[in-house]
PDB file of N, CA and C in Angstrom:
ATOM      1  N   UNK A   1     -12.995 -10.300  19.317  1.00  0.00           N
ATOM      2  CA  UNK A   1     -11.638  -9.930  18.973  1.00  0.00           C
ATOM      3  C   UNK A   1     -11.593  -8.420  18.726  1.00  0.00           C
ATOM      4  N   UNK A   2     -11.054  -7.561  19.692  1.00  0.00           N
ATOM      5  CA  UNK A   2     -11.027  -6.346  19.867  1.00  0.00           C
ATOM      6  C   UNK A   2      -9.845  -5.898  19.128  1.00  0.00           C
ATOM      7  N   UNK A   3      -9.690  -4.787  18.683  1.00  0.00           N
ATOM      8  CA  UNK A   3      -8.576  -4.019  18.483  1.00  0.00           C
ATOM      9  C   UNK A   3      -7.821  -2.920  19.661  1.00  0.00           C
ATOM     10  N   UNK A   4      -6.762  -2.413  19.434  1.00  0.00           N
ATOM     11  CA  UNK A   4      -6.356  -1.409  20.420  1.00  0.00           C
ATOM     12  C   UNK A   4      -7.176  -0.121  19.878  1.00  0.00           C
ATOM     13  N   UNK A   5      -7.413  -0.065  18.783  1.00  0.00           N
ATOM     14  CA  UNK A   5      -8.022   1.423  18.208  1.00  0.00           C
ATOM     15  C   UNK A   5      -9.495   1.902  18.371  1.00  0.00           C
ATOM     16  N   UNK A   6      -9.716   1.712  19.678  1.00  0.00           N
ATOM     17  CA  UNK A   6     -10.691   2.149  20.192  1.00  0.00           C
ATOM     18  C   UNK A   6     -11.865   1.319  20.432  1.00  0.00           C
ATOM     19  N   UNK A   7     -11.717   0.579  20.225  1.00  0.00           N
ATOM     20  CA  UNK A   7     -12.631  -0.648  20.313  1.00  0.00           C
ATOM     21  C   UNK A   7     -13.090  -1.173  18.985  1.00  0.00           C
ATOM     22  N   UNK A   8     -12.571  -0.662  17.939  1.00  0.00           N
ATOM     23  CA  UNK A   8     -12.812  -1.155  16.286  1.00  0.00           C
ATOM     24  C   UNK A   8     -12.892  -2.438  16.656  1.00  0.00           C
ATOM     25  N   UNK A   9     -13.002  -3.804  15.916  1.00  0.00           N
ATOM     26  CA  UNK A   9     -12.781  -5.017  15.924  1.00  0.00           C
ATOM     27  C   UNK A   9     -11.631  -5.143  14.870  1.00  0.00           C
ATOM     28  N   UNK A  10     -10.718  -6.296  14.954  1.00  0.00           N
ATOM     29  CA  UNK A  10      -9.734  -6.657  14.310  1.00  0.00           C
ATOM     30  C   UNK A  10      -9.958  -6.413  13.042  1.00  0.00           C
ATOM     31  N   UNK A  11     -11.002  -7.495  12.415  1.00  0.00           N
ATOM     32  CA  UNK A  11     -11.168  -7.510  10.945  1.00  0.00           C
ATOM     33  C   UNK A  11     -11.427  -6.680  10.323  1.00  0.00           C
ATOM     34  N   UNK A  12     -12.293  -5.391  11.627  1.00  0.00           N
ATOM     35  CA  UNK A  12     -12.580  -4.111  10.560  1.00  0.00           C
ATOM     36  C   UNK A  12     -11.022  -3.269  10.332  1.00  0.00           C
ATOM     37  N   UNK A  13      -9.863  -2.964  10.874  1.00  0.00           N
ATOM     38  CA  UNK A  13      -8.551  -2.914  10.876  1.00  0.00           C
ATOM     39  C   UNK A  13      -8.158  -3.127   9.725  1.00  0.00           C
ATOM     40  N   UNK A  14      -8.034  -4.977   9.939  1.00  0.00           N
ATOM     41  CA  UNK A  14      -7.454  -5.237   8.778  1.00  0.00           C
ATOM     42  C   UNK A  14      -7.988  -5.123   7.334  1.00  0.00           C
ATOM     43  N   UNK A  15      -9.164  -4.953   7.162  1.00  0.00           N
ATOM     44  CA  UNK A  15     -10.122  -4.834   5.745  1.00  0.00           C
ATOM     45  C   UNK A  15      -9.645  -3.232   5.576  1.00  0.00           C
ATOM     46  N   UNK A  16      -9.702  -2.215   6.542  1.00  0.00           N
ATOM     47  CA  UNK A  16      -9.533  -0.883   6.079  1.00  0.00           C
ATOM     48  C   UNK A  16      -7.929  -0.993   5.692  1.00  0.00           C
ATOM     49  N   UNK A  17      -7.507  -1.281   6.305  1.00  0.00           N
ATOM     50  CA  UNK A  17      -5.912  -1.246   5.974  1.00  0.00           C
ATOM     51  C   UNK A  17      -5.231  -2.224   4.255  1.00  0.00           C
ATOM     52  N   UNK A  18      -5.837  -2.752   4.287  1.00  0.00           N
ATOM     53  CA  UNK A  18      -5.827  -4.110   2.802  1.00  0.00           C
ATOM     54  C   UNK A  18      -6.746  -2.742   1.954  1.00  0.00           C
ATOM     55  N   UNK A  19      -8.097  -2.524   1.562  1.00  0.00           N
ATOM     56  CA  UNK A  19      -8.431  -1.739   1.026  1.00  0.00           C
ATOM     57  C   UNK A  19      -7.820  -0.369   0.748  1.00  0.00           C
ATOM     58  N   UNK A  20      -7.883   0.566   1.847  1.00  0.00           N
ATOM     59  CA  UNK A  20      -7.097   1.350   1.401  1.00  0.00           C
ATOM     60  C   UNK A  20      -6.127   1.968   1.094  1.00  0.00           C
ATOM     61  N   UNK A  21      -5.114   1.102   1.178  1.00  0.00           N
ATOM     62  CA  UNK A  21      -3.707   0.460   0.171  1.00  0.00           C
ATOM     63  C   UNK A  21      -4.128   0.123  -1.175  1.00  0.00           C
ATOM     64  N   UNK A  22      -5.152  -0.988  -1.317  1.00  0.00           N
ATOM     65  CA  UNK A  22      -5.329  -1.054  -2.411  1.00  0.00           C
ATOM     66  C   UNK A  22      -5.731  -0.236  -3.505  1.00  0.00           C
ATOM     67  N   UNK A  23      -6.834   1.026  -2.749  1.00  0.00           N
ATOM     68  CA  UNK A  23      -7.213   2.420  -3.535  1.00  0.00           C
ATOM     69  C   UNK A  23      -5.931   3.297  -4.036  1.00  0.00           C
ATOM     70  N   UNK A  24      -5.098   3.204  -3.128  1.00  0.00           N
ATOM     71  CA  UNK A  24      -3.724   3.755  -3.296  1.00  0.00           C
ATOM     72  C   UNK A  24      -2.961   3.649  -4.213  1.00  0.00           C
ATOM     73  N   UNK A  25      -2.700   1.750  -4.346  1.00  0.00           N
ATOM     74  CA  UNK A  25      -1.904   1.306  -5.491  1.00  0.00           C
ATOM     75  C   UNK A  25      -2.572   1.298  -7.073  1.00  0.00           C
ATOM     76  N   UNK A  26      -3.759   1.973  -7.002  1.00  0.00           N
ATOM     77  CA  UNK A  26      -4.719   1.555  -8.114  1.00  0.00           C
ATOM     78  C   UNK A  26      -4.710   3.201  -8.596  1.00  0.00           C
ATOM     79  N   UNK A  27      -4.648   4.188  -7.981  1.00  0.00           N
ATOM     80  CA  UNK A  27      -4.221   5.710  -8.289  1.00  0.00           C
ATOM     81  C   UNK A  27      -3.044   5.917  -8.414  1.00  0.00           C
ATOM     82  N   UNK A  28      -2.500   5.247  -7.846  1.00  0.00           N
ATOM     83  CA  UNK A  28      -0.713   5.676  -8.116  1.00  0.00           C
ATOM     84  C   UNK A  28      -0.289   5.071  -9.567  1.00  0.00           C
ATOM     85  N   UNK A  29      -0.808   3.911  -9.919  1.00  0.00           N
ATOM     86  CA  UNK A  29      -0.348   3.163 -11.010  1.00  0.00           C
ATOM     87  C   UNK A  29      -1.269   3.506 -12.338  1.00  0.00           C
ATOM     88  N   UNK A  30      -2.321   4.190 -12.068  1.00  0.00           N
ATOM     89  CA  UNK A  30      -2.873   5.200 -13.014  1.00  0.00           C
ATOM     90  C   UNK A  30      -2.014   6.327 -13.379  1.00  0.00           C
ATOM     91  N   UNK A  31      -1.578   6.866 -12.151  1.00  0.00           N
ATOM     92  CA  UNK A  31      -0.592   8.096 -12.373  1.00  0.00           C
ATOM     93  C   UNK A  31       0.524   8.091 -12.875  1.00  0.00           C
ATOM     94  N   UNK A  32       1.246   6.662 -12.430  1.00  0.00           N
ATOM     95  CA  UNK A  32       2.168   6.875 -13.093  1.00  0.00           C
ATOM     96  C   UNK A  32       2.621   6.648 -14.549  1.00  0.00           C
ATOM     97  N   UNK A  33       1.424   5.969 -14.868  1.00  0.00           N
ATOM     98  CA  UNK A  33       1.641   4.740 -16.084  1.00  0.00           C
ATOM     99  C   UNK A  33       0.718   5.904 -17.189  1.00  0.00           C
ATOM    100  N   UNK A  34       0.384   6.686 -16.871  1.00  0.00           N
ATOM    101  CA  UNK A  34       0.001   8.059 -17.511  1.00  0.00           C
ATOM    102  C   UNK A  34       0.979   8.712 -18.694  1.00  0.00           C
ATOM    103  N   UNK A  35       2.124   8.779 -18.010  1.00  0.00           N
ATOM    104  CA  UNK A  35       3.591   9.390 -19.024  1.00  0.00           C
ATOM    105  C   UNK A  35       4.798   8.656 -18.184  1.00  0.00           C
ATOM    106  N   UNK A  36       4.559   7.031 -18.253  1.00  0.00           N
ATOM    107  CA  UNK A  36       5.803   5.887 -17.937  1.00  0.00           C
ATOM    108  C   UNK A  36       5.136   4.827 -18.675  1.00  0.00           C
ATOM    109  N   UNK A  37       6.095   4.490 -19.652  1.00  0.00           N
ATOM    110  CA  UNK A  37       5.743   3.516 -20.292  1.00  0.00           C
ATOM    111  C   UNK A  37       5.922   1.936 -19.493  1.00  0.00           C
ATOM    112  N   UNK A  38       5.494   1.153 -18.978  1.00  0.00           N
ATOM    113  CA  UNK A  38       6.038   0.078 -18.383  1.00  0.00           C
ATOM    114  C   UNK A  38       7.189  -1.101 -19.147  1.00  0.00           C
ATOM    115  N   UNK A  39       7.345  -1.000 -20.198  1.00  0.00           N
ATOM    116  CA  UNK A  39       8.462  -2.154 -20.589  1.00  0.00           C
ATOM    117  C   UNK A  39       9.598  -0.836 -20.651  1.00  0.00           C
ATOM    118  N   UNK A  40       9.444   0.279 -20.803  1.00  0.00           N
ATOM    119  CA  UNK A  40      10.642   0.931 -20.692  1.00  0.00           C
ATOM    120  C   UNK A  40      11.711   0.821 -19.324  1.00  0.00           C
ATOM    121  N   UNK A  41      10.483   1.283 -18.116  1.00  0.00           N
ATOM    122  CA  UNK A  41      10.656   0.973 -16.588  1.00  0.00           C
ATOM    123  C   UNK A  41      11.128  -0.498 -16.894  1.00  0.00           C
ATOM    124  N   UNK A  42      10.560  -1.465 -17.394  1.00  0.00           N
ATOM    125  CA  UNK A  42      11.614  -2.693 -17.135  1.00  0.00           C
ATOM    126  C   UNK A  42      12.683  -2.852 -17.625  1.00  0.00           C
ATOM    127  N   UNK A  43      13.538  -2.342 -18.956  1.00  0.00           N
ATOM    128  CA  UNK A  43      14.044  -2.226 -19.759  1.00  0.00           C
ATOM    129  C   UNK A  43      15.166  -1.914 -18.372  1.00  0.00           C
ATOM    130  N   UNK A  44      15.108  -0.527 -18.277  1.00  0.00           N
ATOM    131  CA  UNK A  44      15.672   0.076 -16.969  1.00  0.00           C
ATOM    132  C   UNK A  44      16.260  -0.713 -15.794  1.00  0.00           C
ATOM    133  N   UNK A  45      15.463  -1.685 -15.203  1.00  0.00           N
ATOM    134  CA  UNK A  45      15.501  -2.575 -14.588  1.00  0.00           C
ATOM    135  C   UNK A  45      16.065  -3.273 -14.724  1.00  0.00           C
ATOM    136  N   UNK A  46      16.479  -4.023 -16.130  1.00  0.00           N
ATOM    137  CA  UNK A  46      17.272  -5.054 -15.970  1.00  0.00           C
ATOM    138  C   UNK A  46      16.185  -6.468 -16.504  1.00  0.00           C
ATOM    139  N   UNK A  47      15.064  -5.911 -16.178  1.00  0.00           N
ATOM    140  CA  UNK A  47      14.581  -7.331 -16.378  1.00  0.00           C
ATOM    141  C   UNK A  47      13.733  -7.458 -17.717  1.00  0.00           C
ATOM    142  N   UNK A  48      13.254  -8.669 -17.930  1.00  0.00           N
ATOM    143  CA  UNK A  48      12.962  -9.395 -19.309  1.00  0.00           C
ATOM    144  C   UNK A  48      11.393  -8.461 -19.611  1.00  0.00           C
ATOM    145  N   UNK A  49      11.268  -7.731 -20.532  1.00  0.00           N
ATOM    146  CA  UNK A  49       9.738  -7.385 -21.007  1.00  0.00           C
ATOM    147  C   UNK A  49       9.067  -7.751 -21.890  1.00  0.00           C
ATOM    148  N   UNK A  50       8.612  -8.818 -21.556  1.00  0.00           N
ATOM    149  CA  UNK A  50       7.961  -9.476 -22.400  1.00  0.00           C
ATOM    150  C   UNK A  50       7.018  -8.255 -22.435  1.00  0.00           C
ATOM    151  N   UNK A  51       6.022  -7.918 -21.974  1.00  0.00           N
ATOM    152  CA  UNK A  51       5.083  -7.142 -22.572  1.00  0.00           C
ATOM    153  C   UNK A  51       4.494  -6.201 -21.346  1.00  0.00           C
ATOM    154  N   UNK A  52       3.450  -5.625 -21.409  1.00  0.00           N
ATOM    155  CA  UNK A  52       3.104  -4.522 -20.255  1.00  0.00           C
ATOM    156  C   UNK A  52       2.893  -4.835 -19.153  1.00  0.00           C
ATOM    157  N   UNK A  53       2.179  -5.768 -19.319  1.00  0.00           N
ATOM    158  CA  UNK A  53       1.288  -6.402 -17.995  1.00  0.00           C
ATOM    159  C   UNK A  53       1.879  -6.872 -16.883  1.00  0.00           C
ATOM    160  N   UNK A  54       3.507  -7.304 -16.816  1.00  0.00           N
ATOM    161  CA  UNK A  54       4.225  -7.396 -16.681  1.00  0.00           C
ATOM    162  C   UNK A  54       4.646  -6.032 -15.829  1.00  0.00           C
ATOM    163  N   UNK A  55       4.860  -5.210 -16.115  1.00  0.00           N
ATOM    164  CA  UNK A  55       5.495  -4.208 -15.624  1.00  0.00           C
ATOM    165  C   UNK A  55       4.017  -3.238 -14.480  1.00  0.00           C
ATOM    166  N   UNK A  56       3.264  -3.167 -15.291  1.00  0.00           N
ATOM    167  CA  UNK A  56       2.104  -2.971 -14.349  1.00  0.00           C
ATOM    168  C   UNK A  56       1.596  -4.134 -13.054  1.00  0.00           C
ATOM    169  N   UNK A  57       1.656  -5.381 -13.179  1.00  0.00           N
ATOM    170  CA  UNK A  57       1.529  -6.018 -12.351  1.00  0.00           C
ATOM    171  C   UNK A  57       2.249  -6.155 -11.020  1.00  0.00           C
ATOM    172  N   UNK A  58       3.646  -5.938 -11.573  1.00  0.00           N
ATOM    173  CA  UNK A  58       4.666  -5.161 -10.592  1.00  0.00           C
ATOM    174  C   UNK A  58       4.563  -4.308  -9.805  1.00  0.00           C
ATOM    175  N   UNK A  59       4.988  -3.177 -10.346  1.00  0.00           N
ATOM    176  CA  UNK A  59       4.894  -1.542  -9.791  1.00  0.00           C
ATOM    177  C   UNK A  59       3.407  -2.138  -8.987  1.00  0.00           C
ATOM    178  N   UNK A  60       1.949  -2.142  -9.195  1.00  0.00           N
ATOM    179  CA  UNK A  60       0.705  -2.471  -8.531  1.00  0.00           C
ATOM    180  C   UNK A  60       1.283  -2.883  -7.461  1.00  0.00           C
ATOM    181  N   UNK A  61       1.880  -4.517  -7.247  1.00  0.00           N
ATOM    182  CA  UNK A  61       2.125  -4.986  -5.766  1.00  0.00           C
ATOM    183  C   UNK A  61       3.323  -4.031  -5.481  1.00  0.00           C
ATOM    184  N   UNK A  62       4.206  -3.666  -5.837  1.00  0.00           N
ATOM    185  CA  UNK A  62       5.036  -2.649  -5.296  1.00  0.00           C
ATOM    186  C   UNK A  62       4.123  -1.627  -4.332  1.00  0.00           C
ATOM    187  N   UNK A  63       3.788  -1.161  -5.170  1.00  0.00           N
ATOM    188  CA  UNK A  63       2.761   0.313  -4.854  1.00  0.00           C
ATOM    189  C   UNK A  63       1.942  -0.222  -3.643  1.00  0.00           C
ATOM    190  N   UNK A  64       1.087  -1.301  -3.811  1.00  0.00           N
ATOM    191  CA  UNK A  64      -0.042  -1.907  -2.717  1.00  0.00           C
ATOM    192  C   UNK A  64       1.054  -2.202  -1.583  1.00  0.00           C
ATOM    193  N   UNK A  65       1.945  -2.685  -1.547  1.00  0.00           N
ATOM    194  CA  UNK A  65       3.219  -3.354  -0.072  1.00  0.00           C
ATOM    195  C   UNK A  65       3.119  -1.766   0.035  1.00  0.00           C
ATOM    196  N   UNK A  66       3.435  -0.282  -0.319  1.00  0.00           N
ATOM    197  CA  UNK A  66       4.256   0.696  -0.105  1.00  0.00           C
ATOM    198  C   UNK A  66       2.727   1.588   0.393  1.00  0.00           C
ATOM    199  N   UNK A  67       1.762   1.137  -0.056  1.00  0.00           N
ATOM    200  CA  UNK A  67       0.593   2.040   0.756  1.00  0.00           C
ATOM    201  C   UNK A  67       0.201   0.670   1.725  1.00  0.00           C
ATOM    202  N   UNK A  68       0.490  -0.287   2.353  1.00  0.00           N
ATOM    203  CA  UNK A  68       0.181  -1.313   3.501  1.00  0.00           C
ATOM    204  C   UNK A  68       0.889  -0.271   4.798  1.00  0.00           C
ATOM    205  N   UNK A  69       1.962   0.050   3.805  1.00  0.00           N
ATOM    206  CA  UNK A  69       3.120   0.377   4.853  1.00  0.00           C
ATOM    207  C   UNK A  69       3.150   1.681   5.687  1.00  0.00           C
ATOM    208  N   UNK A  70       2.507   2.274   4.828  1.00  0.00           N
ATOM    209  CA  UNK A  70       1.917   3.523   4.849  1.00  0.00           C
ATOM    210  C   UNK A  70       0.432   4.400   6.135  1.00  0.00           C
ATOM    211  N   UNK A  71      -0.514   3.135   5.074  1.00  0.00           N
ATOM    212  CA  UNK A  71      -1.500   3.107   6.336  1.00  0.00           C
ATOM    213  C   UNK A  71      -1.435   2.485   7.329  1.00  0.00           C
ATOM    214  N   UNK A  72      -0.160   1.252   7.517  1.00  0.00           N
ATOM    215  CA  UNK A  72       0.154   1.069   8.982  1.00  0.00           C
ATOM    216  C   UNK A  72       0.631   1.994   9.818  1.00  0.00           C
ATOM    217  N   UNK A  73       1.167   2.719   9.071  1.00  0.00           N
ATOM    218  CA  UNK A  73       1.984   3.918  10.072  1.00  0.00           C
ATOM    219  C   UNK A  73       0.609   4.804  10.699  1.00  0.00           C
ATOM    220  N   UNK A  74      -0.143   4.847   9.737  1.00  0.00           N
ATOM    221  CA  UNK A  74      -0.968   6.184  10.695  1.00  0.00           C
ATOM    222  C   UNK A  74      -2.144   5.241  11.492  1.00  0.00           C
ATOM    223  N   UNK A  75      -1.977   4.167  11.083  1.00  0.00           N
ATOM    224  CA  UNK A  75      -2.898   3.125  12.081  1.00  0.00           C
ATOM    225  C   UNK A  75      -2.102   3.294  13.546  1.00  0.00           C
ATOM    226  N   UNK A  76      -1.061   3.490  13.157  1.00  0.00           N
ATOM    227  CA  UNK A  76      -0.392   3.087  14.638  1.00  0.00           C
ATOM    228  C   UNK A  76      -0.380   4.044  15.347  1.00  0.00           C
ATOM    229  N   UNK A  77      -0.250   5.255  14.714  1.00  0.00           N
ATOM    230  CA  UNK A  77      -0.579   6.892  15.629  1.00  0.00           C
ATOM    231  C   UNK A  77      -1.790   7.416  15.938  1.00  0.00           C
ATOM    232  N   UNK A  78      -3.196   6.165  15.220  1.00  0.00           N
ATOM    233  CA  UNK A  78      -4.258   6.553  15.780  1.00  0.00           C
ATOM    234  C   UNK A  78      -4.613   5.517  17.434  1.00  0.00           C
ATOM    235  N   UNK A  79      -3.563   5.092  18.198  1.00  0.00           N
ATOM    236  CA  UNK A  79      -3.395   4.303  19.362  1.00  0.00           C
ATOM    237  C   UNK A  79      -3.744   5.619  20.136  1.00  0.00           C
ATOM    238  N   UNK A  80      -4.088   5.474  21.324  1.00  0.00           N
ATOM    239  CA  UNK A  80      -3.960   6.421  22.588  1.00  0.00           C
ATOM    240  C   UNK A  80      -3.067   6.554  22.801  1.00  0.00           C
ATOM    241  N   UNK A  81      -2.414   7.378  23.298  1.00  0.00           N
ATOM    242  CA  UNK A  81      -1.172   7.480  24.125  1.00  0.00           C
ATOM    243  C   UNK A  81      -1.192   7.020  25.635  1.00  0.00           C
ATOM    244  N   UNK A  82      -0.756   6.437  26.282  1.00  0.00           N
ATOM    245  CA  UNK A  82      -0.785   6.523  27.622  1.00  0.00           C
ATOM    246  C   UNK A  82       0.197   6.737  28.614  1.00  0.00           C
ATOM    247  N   UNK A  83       0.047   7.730  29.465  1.00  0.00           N
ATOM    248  CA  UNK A  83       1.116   8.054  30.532  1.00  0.00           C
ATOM    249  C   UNK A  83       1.558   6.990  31.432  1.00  0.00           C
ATOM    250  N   UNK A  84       2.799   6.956  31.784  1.00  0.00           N
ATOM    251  CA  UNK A  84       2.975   6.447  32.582  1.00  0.00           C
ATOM    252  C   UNK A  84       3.547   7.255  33.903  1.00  0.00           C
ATOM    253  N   UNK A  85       2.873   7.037  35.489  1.00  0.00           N
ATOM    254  CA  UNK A  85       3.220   8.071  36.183  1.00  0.00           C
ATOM    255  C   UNK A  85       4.444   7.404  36.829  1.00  0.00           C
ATOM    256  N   UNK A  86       5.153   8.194  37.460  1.00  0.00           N
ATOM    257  CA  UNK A  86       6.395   8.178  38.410  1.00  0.00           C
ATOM    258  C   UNK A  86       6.242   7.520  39.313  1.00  0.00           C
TER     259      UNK A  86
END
């Protein structure tokens, strides 16, 4: 099971792409949760805060979907280009 990206194999694709999203959402939610309190951010929201974990568990899959999305994009510009002639 080949990939288009040069002959990578699929699973190695998808493991880099799942991972480093996940490095992503795990620095971003350090960063932000630095000087953002998370039940405040929910407060904000609208929704129920029971307590932190809650609000970090969130923003995390937020953050992890928003770096998937991310390193799909430059997955997809590391394709060849190919001409097509006239």
């Amino acid at each position: 099971m080949q990939s288009s990206i040069s002959g990578i194999p699929l699973r190695q694709v998808i493991i880099a792409l799942i991972w480093s999203s996940f490095l992503i959402a795990g620095i971003t939610c350090g960063l932000i949760f630095a000087w953002i309190d998370p039940t405040l951010l929910l407060d904000q929201l609208g929704l129920d805060a029971d307590n932190r974990l809650t609000g970090y568990s969130l923003a995390f899959f937020f953050f992890w979907f928003l770096g998937i999305v991310n390193v799909s994009v430059c997955l997809m510009f590391l394709r060849p280009v190919t001409h097509k002639r006239r």
